[in-house]
Protein backbone atom coordinates (compact mmCIF):
# COMPACT_ATOMS: atom_id res chain seq x y z
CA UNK A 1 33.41 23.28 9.79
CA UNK A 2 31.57 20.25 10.06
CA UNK A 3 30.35 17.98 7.19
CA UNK A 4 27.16 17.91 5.92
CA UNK A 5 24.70 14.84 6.72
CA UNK A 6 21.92 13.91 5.12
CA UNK A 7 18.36 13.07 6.55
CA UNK A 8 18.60 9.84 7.39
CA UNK A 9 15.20 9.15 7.81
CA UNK A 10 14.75 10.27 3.96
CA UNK A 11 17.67 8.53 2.97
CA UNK A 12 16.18 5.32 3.95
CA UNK A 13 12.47 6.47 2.29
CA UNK A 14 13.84 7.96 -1.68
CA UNK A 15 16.24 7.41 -4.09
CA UNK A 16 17.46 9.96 -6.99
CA UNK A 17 17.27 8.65 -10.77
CA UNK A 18 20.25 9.27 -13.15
CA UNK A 19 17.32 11.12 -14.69
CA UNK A 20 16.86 13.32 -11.13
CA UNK A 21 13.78 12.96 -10.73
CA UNK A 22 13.04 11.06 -7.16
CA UNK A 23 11.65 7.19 -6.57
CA UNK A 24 9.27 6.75 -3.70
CA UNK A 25 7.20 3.97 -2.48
CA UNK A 26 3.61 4.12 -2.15
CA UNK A 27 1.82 4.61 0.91
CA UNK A 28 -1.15 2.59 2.48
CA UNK A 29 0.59 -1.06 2.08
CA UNK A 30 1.19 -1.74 5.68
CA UNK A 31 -2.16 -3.11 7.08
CA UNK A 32 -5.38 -3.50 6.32
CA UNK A 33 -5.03 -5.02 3.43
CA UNK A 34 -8.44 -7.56 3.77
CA UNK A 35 -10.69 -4.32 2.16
CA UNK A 36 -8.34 -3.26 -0.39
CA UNK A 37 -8.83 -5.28 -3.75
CA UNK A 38 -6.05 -7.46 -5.23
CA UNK A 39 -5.44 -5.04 -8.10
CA UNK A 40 -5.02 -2.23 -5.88
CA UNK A 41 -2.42 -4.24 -3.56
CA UNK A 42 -0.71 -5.05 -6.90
CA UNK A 43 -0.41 -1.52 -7.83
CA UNK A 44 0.69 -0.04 -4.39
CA UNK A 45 3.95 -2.34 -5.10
CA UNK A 46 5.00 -0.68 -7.79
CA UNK A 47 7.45 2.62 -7.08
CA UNK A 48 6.44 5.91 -8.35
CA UNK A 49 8.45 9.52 -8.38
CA UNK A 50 7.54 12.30 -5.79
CA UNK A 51 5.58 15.72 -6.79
CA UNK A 52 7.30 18.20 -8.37
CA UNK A 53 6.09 20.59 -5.29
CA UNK A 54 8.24 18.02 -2.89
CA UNK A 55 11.44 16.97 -5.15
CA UNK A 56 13.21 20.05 -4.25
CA UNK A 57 12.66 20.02 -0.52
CA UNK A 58 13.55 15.72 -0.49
CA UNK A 59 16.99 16.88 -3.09
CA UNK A 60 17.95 19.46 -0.07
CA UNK A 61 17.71 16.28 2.79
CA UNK A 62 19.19 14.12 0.67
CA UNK A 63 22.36 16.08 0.32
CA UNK A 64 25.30 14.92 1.84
């Protein structure tokens, strides 16, 4: 039987807390940035944790 990979693409995007809950980056920092306030920019840095809704089906790609 073959080994079990995980999603790549997912591996690259979250990472899973000692806690368990799941780190994510926030989206809309790529471009356009001229309209979007300083403040806003500032806060789109910082990392935040994925819905409860989506943890379980990001836990499941992340599996190796």
């Amino acid at each position: 039987m073959p080994k079990m990979k995980s999603h790549r693409g997912a591996a690259k995007r979250f990472k899973v807390k000692k806690s368990g809950t799941i780190k994510r980056a926030k989206a809309f920092k790529s471009h356009i940035l001229n309209k979007k306030s300083a403040k806003r920019k500032r806060n789109l840095r910082k990392a935040t944790s994925t819905a409860p809704a989506n943890a379980k089906v990001v836990k499941k790609m992340l599996m190796k």
